[in-house]
N, C-alpha and C. Protein backbone atom coordinates (compact mmCIF):
# COMPACT_ATOMS: atom_id res chain seq x y z
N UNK A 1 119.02 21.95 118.99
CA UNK A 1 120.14 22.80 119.39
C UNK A 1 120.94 22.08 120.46
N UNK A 2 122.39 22.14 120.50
CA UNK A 2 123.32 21.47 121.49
C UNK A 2 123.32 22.67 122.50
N UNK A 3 122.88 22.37 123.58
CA UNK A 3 122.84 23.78 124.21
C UNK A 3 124.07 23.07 125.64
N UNK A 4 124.93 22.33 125.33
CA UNK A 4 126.33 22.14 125.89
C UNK A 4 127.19 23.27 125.37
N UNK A 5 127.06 23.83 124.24
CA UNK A 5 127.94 24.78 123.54
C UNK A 5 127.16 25.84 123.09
N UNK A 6 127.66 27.18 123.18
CA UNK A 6 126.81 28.22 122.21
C UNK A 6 127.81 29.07 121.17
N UNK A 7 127.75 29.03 120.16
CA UNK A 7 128.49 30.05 119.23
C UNK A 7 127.98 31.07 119.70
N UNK A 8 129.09 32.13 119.82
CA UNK A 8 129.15 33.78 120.41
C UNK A 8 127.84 34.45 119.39
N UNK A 9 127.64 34.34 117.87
CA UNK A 9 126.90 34.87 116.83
C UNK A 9 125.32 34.81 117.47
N UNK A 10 125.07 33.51 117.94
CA UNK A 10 123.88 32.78 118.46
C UNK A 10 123.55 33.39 119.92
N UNK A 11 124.22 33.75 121.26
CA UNK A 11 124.71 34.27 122.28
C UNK A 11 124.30 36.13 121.71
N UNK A 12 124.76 36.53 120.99
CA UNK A 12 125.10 37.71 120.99
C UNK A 12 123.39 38.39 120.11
N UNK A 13 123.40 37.60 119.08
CA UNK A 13 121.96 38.02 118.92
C UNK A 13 121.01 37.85 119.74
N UNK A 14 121.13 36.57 120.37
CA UNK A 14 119.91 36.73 121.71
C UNK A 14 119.64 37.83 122.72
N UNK A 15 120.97 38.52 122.79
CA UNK A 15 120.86 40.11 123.54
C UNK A 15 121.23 40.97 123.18
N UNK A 16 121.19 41.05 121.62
CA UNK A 16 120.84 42.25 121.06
C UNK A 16 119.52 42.66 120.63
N UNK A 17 118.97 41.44 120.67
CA UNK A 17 117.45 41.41 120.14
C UNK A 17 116.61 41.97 121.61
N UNK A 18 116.67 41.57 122.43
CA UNK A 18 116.14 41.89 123.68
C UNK A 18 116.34 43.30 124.54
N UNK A 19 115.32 43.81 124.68
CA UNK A 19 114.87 45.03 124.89
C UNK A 19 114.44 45.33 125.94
N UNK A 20 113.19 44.06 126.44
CA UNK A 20 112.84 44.02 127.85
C UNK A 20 112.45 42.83 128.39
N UNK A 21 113.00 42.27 129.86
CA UNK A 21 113.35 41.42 129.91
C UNK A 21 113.12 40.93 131.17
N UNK A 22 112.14 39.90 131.15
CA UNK A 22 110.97 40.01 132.74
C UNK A 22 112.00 38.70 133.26
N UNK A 23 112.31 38.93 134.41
CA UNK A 23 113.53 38.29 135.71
C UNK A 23 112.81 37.61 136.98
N UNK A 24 112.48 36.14 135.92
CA UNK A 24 111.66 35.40 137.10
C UNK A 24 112.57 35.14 137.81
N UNK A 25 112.19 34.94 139.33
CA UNK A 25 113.25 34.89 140.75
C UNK A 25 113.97 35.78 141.02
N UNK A 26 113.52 37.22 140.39
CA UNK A 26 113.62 38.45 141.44
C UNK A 26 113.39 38.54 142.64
N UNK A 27 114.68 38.98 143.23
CA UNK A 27 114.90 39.12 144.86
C UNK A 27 115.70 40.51 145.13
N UNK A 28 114.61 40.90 146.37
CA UNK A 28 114.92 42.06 146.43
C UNK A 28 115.99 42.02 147.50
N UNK A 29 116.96 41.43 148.20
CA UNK A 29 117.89 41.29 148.71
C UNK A 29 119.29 41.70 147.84
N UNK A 30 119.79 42.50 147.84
CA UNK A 30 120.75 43.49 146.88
C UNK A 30 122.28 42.06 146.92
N UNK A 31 122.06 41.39 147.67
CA UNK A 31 123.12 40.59 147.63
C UNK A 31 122.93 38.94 147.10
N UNK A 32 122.04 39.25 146.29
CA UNK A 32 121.16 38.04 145.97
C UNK A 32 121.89 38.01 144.71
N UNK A 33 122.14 36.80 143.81
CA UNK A 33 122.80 37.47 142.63
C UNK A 33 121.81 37.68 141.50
N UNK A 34 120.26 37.36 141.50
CA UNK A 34 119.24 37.92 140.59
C UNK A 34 119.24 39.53 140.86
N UNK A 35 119.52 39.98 142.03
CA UNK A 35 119.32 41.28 142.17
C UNK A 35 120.12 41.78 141.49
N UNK A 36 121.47 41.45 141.89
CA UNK A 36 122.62 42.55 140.86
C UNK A 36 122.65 41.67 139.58
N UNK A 37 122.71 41.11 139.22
CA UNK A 37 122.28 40.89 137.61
C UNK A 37 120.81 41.54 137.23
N UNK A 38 120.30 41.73 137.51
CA UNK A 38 118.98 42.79 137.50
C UNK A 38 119.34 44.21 136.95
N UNK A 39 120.35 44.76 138.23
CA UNK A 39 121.02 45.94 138.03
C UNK A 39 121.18 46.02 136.81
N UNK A 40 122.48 45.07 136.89
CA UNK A 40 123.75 44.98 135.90
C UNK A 40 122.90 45.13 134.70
N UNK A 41 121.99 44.39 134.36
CA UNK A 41 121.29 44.40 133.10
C UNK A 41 120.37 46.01 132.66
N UNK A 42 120.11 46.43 134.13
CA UNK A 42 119.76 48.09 134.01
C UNK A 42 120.46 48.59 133.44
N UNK A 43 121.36 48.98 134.00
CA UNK A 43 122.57 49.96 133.87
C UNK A 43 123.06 49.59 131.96
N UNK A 44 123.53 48.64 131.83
CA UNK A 44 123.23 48.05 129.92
C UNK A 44 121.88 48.62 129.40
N UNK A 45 121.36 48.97 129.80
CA UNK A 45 119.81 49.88 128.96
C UNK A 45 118.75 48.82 128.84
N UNK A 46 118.44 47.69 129.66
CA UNK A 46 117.54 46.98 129.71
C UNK A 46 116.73 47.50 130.10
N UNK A 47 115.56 47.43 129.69
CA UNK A 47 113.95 47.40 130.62
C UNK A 47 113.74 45.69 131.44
N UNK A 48 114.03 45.85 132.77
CA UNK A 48 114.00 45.02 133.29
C UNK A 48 113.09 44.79 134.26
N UNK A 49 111.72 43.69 134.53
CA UNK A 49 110.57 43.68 134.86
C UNK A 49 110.82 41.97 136.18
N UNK A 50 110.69 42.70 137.20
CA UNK A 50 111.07 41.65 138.18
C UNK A 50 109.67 40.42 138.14
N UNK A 51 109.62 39.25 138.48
CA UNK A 51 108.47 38.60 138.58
C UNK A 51 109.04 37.68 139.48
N UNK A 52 108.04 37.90 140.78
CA UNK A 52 107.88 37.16 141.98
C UNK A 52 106.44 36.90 142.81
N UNK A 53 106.03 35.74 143.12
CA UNK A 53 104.26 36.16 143.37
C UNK A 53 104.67 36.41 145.22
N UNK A 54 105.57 36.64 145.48
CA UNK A 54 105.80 36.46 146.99
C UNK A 54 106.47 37.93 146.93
N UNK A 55 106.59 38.92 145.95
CA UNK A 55 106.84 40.31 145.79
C UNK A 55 106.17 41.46 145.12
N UNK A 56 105.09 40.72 144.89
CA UNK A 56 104.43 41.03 143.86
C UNK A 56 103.56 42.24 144.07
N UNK A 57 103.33 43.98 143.62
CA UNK A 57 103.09 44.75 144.12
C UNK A 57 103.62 45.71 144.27
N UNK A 58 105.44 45.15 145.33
CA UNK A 58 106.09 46.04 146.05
C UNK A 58 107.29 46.08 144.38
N UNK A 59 108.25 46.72 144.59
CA UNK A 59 109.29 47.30 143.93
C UNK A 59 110.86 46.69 144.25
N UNK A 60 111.02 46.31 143.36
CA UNK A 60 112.74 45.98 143.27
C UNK A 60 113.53 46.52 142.23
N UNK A 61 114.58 47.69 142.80
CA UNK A 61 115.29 48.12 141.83
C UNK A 61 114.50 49.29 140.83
N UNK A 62 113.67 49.83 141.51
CA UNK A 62 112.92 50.92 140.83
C UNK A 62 111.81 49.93 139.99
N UNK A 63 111.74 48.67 139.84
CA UNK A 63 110.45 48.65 139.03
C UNK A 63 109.66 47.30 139.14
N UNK A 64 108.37 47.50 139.40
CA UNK A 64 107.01 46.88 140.10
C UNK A 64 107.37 45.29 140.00
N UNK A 65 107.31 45.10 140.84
CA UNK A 65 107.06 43.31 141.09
C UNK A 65 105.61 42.44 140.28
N UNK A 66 105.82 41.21 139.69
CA UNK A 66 104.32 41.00 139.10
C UNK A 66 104.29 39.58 139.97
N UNK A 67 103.41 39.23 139.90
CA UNK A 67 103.26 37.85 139.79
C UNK A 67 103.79 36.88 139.26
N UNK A 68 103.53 37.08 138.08
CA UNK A 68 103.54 35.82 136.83
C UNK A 68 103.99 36.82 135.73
N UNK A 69 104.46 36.02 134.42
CA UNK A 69 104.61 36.83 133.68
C UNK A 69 103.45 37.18 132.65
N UNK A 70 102.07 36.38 133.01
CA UNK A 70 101.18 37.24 131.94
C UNK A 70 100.65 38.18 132.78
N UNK A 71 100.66 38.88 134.18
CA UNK A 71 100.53 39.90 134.61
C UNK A 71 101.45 40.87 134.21
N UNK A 72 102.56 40.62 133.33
CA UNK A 72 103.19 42.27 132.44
C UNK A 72 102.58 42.93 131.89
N UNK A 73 102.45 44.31 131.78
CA UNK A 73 101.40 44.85 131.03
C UNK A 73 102.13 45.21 129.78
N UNK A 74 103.19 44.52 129.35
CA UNK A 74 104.19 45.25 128.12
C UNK A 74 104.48 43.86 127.57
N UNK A 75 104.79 43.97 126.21
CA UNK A 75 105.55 42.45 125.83
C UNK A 75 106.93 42.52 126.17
N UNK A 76 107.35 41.60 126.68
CA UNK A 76 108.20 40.66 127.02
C UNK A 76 109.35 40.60 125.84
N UNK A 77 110.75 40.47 125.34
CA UNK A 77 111.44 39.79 124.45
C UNK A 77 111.99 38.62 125.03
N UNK A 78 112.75 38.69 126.31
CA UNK A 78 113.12 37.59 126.93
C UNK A 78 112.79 37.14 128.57
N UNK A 79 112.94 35.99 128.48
CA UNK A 79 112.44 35.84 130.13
C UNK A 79 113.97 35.14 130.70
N UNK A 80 114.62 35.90 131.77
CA UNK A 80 115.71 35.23 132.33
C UNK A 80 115.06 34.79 133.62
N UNK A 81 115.54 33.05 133.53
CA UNK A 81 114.96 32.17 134.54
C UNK A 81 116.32 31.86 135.91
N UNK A 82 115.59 32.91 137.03
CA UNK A 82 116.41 32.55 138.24
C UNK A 82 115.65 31.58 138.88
N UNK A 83 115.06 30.96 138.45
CA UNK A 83 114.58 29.30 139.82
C UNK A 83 115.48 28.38 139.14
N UNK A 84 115.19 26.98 139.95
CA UNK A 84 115.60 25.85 139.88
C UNK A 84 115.26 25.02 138.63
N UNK A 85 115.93 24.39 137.87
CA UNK A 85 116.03 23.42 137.01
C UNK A 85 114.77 22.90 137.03
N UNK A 86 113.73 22.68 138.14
CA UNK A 86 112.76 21.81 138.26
C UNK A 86 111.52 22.99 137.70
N UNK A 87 111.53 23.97 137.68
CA UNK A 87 110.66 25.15 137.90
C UNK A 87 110.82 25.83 136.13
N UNK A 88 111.68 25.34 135.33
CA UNK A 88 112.18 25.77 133.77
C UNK A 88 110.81 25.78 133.07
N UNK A 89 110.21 24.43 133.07
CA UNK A 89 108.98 23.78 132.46
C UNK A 89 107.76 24.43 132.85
N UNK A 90 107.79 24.73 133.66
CA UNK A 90 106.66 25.57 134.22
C UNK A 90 106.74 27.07 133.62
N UNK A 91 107.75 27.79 133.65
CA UNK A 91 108.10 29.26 132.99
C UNK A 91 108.30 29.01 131.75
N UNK A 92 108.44 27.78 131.22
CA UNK A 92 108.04 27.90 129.56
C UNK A 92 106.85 27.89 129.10
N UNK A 93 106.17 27.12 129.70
CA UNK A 93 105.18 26.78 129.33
C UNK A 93 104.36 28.63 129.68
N UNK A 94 104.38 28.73 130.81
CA UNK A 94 104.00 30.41 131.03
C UNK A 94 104.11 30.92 129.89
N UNK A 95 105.44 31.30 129.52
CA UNK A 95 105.79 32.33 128.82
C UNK A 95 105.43 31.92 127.08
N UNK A 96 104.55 30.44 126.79
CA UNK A 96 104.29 30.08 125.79
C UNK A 96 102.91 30.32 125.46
N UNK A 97 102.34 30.89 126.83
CA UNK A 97 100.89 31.16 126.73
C UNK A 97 100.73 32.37 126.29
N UNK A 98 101.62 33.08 126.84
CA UNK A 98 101.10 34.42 126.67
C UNK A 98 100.96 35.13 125.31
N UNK A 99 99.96 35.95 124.96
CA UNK A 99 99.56 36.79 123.79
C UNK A 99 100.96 37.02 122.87
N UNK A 100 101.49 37.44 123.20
CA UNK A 100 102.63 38.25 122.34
C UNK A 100 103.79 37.11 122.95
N UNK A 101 104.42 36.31 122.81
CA UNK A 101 105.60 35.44 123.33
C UNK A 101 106.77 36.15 123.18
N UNK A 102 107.71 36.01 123.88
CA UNK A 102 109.09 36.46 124.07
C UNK A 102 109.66 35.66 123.00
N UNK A 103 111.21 36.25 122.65
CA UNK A 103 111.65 35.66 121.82
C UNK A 103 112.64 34.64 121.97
N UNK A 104 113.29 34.74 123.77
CA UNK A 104 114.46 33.98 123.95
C UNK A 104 114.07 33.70 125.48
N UNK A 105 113.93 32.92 125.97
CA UNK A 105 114.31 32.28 127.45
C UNK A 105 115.48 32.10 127.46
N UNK A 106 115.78 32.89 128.79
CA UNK A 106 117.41 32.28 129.18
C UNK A 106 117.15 31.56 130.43
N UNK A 107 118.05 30.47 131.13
CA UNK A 107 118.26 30.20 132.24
C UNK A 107 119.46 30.23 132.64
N UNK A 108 119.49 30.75 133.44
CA UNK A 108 120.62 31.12 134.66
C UNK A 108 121.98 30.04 134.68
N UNK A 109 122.83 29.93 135.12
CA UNK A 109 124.23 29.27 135.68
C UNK A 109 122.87 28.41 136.48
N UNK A 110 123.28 26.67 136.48
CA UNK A 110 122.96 25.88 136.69
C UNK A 110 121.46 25.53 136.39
N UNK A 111 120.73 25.95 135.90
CA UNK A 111 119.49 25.65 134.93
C UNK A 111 119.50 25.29 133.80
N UNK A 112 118.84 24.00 134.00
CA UNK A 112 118.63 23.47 132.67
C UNK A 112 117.59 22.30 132.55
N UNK A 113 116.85 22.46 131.66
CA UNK A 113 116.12 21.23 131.59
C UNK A 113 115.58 21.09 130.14
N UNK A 114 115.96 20.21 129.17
CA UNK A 114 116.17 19.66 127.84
C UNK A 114 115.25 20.11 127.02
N UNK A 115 114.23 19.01 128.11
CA UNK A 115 112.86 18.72 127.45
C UNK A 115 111.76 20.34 127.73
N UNK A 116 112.05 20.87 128.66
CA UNK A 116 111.13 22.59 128.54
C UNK A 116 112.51 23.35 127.49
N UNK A 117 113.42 23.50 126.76
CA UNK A 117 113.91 23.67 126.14
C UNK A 117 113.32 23.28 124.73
N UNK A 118 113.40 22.33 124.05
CA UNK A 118 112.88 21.58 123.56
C UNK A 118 111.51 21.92 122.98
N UNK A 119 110.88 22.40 124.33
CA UNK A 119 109.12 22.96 123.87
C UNK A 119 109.13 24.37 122.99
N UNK A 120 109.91 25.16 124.07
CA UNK A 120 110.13 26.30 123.90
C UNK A 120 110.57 26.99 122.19
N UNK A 121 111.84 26.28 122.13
CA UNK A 121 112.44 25.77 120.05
C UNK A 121 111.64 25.94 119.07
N UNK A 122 110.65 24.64 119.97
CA UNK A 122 109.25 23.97 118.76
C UNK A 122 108.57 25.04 118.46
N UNK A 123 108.42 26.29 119.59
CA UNK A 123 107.60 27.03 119.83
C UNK A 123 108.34 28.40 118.49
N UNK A 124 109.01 28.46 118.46
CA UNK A 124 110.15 29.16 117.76
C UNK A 124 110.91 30.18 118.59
N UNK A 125 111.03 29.92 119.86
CA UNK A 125 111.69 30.69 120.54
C UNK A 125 113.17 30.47 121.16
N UNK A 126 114.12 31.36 120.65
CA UNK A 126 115.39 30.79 121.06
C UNK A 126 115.73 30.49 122.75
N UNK A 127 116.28 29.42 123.02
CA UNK A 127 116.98 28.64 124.27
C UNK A 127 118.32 28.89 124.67
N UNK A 128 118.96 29.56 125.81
CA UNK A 128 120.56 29.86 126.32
C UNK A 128 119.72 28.75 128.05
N UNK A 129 120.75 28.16 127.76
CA UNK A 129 120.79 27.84 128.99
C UNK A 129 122.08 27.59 130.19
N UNK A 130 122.45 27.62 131.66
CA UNK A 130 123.46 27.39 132.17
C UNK A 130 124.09 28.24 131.55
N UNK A 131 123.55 29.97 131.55
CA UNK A 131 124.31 30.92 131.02
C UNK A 131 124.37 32.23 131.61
N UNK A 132 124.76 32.89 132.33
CA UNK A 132 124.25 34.50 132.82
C UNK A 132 124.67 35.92 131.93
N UNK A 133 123.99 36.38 131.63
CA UNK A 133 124.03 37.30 130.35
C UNK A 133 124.84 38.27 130.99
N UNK A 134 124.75 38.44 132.33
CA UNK A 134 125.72 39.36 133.14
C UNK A 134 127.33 39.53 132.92
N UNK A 135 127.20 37.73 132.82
CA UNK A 135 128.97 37.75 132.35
C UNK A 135 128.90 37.88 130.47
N UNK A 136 127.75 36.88 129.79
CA UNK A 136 128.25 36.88 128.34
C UNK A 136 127.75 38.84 127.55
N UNK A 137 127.37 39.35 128.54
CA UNK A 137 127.24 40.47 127.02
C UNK A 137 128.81 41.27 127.61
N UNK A 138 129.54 41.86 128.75
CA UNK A 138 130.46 41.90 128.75
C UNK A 138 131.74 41.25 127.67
N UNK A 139 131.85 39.80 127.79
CA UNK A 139 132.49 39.30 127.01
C UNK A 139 132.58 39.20 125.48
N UNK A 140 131.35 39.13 125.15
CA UNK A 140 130.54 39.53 123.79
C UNK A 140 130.65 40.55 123.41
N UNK A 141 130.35 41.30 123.88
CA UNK A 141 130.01 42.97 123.48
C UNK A 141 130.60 43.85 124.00
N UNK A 142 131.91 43.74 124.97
CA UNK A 142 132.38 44.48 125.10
C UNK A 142 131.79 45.17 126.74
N UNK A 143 132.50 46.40 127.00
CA UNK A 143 131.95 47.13 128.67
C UNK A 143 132.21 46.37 129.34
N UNK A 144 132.28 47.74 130.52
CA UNK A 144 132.42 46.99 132.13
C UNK A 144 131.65 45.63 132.19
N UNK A 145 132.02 44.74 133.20
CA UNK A 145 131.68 43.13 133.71
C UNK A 145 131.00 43.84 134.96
N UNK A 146 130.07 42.36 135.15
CA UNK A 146 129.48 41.88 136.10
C UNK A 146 130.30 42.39 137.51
């Protein structure tokens, strides 16, 4: 996959398919922009499942902080990745372990890394990357923006 470009068809099924959607680099700082893309993705009818091991317990946005993502007690469809480019490979590989696998990893505006992309594919799971769903399902699909 050229993931320099995404056809809207490719974009648009990735979040229509997704239902619930665990938000590694949840921060409970309301001015954080994982937080209000968190929201934002509420308020759109997401089930949205924060994962932070440095929050893990307490509550962001009405709903429980985990650890990791095989501490969800629900399956997963997508995992949107708020860390760093360096940290991608590591949350794929996570989210490749787990029992029931998600169907799409996203990473965030400025995340990207090829080769945990790459794994993820092999794995049969679709890849958005250097993308925030905050702005593309607005644009896509219509409704209030980000």
């Amino acid at each position: 996959m050229n993931h320099d470009r995404y056809e809207p068809e490719y974009l648009k099924g990735v979040l229509q398919s997704a239902k619930v959607i665990a938000l590694v680099g949840a921060s409970p700082d309301p001015l954080r922009p994982s937080n209000s893309v968190m929201r934002f993705l509420q308020g759109r009818g997401y089930k949205v499942i924060p994962v932070n091991p440095g929050q893990a317990g307490k509550e962001i946005n009405g709903e429980t902080v985990y650890a990791k993502l095989a501490d969800i007690p629900v399956a997963i469809d997508m995992v949107d990745v708020f860390r760093a480019s360096d940290y991608l490979g590591k949350v794929v590989d996570e989210a490749l372990a787990l029992e029931t696998r998600p169907k799409a990893i996203w990473a965030q505006l400025g995340v990207r890394d090829d080769e945990a992309a790459a794994r993820a594919e092999a794995a049969g799971l679709d890849v958005v990357m250097n993308r925030c769903p905050a702005i593309e399902l607005p644009r896509l699909l219509g409704g209030p923006g980000h």
